[in-house]
C-alpha atoms as a PDB file:
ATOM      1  CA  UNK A   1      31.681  29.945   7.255  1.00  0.00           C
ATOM      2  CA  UNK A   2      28.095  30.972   6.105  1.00  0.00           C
ATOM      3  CA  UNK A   3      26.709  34.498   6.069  1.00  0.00           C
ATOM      4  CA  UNK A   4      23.223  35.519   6.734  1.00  0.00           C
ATOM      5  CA  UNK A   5      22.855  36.133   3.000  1.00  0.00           C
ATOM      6  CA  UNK A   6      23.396  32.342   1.689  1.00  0.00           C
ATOM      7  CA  UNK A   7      20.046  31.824   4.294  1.00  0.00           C
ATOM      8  CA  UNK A   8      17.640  32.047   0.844  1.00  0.00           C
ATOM      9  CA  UNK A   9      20.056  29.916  -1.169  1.00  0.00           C
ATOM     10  CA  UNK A  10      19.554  27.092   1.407  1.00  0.00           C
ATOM     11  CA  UNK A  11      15.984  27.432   2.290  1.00  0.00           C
ATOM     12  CA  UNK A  12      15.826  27.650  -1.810  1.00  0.00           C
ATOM     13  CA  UNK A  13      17.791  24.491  -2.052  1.00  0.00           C
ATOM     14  CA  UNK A  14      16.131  22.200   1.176  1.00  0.00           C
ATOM     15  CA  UNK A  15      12.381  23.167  -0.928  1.00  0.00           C
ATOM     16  CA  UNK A  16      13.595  21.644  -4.636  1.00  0.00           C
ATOM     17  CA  UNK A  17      14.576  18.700  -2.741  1.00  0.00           C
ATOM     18  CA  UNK A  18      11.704  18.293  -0.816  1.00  0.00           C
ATOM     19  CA  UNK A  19       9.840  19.115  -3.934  1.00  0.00           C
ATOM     20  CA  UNK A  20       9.163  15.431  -5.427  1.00  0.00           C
ATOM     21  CA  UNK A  21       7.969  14.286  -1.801  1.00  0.00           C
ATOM     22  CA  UNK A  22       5.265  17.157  -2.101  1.00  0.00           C
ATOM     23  CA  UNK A  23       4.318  16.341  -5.331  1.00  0.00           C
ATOM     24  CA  UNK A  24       4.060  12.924  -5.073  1.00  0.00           C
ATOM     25  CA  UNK A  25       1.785  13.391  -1.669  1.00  0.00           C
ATOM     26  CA  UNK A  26      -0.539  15.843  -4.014  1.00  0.00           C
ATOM     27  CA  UNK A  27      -1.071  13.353  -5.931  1.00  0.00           C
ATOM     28  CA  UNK A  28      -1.540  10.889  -4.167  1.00  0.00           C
ATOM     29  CA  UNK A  29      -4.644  12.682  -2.481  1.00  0.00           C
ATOM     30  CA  UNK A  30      -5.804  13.536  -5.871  1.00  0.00           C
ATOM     31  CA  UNK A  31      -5.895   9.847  -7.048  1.00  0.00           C
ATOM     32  CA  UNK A  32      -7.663   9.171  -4.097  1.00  0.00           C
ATOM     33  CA  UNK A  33     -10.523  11.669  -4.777  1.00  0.00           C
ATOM     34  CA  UNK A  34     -10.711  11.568  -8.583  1.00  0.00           C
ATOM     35  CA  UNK A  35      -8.801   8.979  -9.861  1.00  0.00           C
ATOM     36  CA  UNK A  36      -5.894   8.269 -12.274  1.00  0.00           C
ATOM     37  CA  UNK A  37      -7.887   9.046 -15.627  1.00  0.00           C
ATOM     38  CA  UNK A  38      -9.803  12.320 -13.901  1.00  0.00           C
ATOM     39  CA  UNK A  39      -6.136  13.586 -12.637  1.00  0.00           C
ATOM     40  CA  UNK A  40      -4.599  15.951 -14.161  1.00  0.00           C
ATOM     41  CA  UNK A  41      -0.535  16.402 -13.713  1.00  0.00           C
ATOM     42  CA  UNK A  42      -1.721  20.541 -13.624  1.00  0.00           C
ATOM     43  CA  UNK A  43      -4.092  19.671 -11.009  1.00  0.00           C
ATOM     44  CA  UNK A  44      -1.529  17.945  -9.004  1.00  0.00           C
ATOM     45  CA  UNK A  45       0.956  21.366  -9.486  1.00  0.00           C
ATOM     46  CA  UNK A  46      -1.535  23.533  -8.400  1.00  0.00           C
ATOM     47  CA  UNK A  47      -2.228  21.582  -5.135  1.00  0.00           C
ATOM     48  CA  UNK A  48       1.204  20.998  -4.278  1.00  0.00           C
ATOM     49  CA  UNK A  49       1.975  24.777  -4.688  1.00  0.00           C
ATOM     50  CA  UNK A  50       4.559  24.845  -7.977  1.00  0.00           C
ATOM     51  CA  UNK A  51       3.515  26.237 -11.082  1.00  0.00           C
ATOM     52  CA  UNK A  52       1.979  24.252 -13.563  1.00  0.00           C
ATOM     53  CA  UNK A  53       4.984  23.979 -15.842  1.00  0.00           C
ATOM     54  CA  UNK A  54       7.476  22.449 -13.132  1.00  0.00           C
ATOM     55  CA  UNK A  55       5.718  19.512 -12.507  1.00  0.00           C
ATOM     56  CA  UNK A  56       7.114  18.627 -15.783  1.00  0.00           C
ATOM     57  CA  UNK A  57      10.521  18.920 -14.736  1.00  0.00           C
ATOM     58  CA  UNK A  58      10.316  16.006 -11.953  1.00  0.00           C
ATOM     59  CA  UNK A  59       7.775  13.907 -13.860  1.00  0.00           C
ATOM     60  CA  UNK A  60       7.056  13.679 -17.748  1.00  0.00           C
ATOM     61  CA  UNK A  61       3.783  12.215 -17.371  1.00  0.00           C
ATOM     62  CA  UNK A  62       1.044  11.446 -15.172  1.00  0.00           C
ATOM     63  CA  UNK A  63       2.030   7.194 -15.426  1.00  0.00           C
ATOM     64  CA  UNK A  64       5.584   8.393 -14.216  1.00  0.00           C
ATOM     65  CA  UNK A  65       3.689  10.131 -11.274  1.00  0.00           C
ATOM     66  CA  UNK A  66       1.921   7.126 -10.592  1.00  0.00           C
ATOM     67  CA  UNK A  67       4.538   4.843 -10.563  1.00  0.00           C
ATOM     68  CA  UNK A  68       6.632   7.497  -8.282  1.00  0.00           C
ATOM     69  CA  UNK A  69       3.483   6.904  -5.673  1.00  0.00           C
ATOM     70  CA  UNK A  70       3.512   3.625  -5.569  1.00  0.00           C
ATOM     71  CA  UNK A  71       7.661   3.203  -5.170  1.00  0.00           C
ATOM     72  CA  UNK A  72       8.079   5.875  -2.817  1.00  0.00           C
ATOM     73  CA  UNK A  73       4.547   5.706  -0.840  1.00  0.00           C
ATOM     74  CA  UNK A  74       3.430   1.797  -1.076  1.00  0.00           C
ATOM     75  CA  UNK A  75       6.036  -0.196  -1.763  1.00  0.00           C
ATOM     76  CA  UNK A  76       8.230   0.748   2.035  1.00  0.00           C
ATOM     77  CA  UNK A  77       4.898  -1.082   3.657  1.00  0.00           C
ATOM     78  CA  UNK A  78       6.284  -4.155   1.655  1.00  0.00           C
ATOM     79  CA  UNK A  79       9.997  -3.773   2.635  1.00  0.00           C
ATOM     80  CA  UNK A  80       8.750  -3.130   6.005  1.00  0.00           C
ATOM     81  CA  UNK A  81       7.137  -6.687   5.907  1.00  0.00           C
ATOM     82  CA  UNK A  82      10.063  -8.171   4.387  1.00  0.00           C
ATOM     83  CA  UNK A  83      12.316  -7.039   7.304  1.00  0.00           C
ATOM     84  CA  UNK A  84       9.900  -9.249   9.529  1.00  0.00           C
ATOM     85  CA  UNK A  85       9.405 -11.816   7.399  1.00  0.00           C
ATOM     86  CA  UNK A  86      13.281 -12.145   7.170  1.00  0.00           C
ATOM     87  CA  UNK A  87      13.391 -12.124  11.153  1.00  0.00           C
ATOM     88  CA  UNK A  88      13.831 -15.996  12.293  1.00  0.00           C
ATOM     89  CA  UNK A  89      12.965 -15.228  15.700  1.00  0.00           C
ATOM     90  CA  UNK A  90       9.345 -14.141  15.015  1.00  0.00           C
ATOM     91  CA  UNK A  91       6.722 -16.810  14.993  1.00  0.00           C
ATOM     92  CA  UNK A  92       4.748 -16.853  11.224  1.00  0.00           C
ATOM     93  CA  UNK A  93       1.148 -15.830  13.484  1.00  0.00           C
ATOM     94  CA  UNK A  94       3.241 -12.792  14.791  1.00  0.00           C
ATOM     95  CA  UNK A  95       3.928 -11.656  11.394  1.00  0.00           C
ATOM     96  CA  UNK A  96       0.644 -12.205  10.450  1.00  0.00           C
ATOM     97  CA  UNK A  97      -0.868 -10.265  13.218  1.00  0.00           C
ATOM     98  CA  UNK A  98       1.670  -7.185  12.531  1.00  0.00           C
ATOM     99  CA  UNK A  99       1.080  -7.164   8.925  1.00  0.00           C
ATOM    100  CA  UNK A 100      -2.656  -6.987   9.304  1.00  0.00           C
ATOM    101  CA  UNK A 101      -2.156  -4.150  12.278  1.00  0.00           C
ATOM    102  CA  UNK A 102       0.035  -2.376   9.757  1.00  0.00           C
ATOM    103  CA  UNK A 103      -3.372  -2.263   6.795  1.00  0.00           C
ATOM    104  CA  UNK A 104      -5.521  -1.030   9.733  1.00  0.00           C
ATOM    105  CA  UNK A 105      -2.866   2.260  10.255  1.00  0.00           C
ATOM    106  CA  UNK A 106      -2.684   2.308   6.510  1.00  0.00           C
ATOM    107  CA  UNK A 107      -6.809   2.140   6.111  1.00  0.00           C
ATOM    108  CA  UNK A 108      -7.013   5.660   7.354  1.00  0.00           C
ATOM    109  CA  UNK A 109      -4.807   7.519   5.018  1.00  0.00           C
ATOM    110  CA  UNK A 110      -4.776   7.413   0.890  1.00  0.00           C
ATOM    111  CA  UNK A 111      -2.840   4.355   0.313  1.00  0.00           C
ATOM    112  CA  UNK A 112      -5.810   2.433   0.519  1.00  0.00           C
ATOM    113  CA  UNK A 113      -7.403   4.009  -2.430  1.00  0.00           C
ATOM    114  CA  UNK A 114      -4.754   2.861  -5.022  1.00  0.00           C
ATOM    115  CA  UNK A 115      -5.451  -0.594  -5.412  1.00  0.00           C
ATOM    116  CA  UNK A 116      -9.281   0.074  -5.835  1.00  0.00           C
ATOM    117  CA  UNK A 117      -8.131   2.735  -8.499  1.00  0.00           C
ATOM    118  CA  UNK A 118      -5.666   0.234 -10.362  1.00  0.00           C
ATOM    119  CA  UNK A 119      -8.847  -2.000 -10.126  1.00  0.00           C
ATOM    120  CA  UNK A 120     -11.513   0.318 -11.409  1.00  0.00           C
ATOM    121  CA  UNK A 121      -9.200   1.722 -14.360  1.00  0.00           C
ATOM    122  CA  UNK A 122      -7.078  -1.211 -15.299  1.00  0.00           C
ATOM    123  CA  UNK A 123      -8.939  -1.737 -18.633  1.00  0.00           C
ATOM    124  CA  UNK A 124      -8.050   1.859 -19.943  1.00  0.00           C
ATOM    125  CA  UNK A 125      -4.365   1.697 -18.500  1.00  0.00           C
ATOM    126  CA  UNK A 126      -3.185  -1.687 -18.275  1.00  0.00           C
ATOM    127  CA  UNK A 127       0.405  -0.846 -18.440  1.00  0.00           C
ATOM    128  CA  UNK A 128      -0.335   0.385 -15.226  1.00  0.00           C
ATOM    129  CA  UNK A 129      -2.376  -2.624 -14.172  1.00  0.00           C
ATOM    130  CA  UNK A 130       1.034  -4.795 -15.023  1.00  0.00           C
ATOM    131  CA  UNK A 131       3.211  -2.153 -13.109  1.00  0.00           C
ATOM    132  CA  UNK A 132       1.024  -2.508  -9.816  1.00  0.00           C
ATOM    133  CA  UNK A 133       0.829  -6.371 -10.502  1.00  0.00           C
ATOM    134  CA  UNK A 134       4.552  -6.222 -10.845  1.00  0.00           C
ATOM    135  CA  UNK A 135       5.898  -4.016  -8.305  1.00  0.00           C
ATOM    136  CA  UNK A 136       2.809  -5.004  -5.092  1.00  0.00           C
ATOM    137  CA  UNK A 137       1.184  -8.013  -5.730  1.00  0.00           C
ATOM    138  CA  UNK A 138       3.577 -10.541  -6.968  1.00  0.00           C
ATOM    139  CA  UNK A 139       5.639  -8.899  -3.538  1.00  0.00           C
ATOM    140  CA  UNK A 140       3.296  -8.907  -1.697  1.00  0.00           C
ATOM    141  CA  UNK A 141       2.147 -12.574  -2.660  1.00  0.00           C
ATOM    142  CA  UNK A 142       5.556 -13.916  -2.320  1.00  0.00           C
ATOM    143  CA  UNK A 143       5.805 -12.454   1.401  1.00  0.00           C
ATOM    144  CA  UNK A 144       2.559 -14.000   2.387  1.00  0.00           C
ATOM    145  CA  UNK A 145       3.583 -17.382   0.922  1.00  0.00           C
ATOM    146  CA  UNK A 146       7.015 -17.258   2.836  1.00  0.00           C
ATOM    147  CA  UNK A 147       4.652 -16.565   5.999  1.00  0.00           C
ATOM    148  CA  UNK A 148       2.540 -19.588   5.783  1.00  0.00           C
ATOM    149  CA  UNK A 149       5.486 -21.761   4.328  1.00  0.00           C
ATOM    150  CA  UNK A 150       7.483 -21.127   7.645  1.00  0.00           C
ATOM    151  CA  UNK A 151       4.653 -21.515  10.016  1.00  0.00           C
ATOM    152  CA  UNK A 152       4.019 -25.110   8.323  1.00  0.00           C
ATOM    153  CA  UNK A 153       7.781 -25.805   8.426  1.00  0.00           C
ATOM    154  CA  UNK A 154       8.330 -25.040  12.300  1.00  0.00           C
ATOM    155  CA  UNK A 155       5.169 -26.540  13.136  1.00  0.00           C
ATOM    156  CA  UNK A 156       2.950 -23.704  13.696  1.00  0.00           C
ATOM    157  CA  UNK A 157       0.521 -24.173  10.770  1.00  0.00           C
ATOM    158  CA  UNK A 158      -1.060 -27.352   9.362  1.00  0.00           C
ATOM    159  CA  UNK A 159      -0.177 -28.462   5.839  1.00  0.00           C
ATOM    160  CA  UNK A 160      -2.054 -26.457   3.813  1.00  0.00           C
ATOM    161  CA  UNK A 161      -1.740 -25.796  -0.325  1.00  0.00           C
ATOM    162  CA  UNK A 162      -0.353 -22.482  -0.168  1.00  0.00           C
ATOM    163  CA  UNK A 163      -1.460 -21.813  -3.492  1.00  0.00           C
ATOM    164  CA  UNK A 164      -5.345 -21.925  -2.026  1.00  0.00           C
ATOM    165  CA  UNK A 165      -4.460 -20.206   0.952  1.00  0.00           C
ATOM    166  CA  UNK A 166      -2.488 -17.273  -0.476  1.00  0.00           C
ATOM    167  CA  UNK A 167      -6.141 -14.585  -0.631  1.00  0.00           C
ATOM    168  CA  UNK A 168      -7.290 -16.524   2.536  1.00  0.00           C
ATOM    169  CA  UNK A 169      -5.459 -14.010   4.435  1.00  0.00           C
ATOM    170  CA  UNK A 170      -5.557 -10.855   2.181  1.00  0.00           C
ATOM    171  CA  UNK A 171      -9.689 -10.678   0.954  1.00  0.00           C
ATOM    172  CA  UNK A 172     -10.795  -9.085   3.466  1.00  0.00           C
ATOM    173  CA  UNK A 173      -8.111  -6.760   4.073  1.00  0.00           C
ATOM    174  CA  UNK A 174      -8.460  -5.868   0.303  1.00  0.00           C
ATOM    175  CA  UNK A 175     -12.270  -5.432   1.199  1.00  0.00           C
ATOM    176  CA  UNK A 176     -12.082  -3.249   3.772  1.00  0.00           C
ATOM    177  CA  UNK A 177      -9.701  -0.579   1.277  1.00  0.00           C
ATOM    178  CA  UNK A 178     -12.076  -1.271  -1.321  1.00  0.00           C
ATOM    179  CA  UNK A 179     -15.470  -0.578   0.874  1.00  0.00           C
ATOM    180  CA  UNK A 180     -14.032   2.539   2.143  1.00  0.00           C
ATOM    181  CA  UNK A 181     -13.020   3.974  -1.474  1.00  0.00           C
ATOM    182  CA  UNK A 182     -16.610   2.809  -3.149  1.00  0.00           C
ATOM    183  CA  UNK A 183     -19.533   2.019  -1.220  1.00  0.00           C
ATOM    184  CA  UNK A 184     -18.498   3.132   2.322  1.00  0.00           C
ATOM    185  CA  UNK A 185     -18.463   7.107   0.775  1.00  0.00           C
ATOM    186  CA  UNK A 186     -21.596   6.354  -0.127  1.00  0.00           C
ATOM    187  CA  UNK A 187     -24.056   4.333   2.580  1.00  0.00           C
ATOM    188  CA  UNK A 188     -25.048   4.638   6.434  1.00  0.00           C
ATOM    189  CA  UNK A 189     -23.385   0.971   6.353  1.00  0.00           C
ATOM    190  CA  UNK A 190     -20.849   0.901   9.228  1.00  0.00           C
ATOM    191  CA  UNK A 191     -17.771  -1.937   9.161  1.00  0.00           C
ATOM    192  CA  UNK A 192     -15.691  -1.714  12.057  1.00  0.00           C
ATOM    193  CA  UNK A 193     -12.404  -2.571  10.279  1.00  0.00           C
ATOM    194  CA  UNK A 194     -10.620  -3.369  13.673  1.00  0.00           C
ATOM    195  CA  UNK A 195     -13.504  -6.094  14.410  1.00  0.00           C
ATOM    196  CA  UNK A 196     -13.633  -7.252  11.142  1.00  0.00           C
ATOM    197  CA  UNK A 197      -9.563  -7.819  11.150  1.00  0.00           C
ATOM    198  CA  UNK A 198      -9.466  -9.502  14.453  1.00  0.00           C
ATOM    199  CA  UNK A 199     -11.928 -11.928  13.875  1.00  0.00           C
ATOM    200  CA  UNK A 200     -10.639 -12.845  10.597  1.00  0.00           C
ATOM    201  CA  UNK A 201      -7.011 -13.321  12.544  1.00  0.00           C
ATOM    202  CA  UNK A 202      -9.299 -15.715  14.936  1.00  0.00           C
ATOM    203  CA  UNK A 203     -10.543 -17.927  12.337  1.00  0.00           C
ATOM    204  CA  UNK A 204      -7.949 -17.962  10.050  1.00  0.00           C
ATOM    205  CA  UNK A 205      -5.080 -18.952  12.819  1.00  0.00           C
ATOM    206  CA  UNK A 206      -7.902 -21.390  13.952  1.00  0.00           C
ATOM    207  CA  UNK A 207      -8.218 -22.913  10.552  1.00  0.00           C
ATOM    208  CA  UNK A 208      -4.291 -23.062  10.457  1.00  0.00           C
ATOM    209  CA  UNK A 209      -3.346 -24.655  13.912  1.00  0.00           C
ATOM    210  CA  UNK A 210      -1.922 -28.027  13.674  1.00  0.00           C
ATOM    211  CA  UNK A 211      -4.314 -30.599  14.173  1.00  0.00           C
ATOM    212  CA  UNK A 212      -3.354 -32.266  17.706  1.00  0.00           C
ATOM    213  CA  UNK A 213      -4.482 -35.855  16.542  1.00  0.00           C
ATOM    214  CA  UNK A 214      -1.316 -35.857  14.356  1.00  0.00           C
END
């Protein structure tokens, strides 16, 4: 049995494990609005509320932040696809339709603004260029191949050389992150995101359907 006096050692103990989470989302914003090379790990102390000095004790450097983001904040968007794409009861257009309705929730938070920052800064840091390529887009690739690869197996899609059609589907998703983190801060230019996805869905399933003289 607990007293009333272990209350502080708890409370103390529930906020150093909720620590990294904190951090991570500080820095996440940070990267958003600065950068990675513009960052700094005390920056990202002070606006998760430690002292400068702890940060230290969860990460040793800013590139072990960054990969921390993109583990524990991008990369359960990809599992989250895989569980579908590992479904065999969802048609291939399904799972293209959900993974393109799970970038539009994503387009309004940070997330977004990472792969226009790996993008932008990959010349200074390309060991964190090869991380991202690593970790998201060789995933992320591989899903979308598995996608089109069952709907041309079952019937759903055309033959198509998934090779060529692997950005058909991703461009202007990647677009869209990238307008909003560049130009879009910066110009009365409006894209509506949720038009621009849907009719991309149109076309593309369009230019996939099985051609009914076969």
């Amino acid at each position: 049995m607990t007293s009333d006096a272990d209350a502080p050692t708890r409370r103390r103990a529930r906020r150093k494990d909720d620590r990294p989470g904190e951090i991570i989302a500080a820095a996440l914003r940070l990267f958003s609005e600065r950068g990675f090379a513009a960052t700094k790990l005390e920056d990202v102390a002070t606006s998760a509320g430690i002292g400068k000095g702890t940060i230290y004790l969860y990460f040793p450097t800013k590139e072990h932040l960054f990969r921390a983001v993109v583990r524990q904040a991008v990369l359960p968007n990809l599992d989250a696809v895989a569980a579908m794409v590992a479904d065999p009861n969802l048609a291939a257009a399904d799972i293209l339709r959900a993974m393109a309705e799970r970038f539009l929730q994503l387009l309004d938070t940070d997330l977004t603004a990472i792969p226009k920052l790996v993008l932008a800064e990959s010349g200074n840091f390309p060991a964190l260029a090869r991380f991202y390529a690593e970790e998201v887009v060789y995933k992320g690739m591989a899903l979308i191949r598995g996608v089109l690869a069952r709907g041309i197996e079952r019937g759903e899609f055309r033959p198509v050389d998934l090779d060529g059609a692997l950005p058909l589907f991703s461009s202007p998703l990647l677009l869209l992150a990238l307008w909003k983190n560049s130009l879009g801060r910066h110009t009365d230019i409006q894209l509506d995101a949720h038009k621009i996805v849907a009719t991309h869905l149109d076309v593309l399933l369009r230019g996939l359907a099985p051609d009914p003289q076969r």
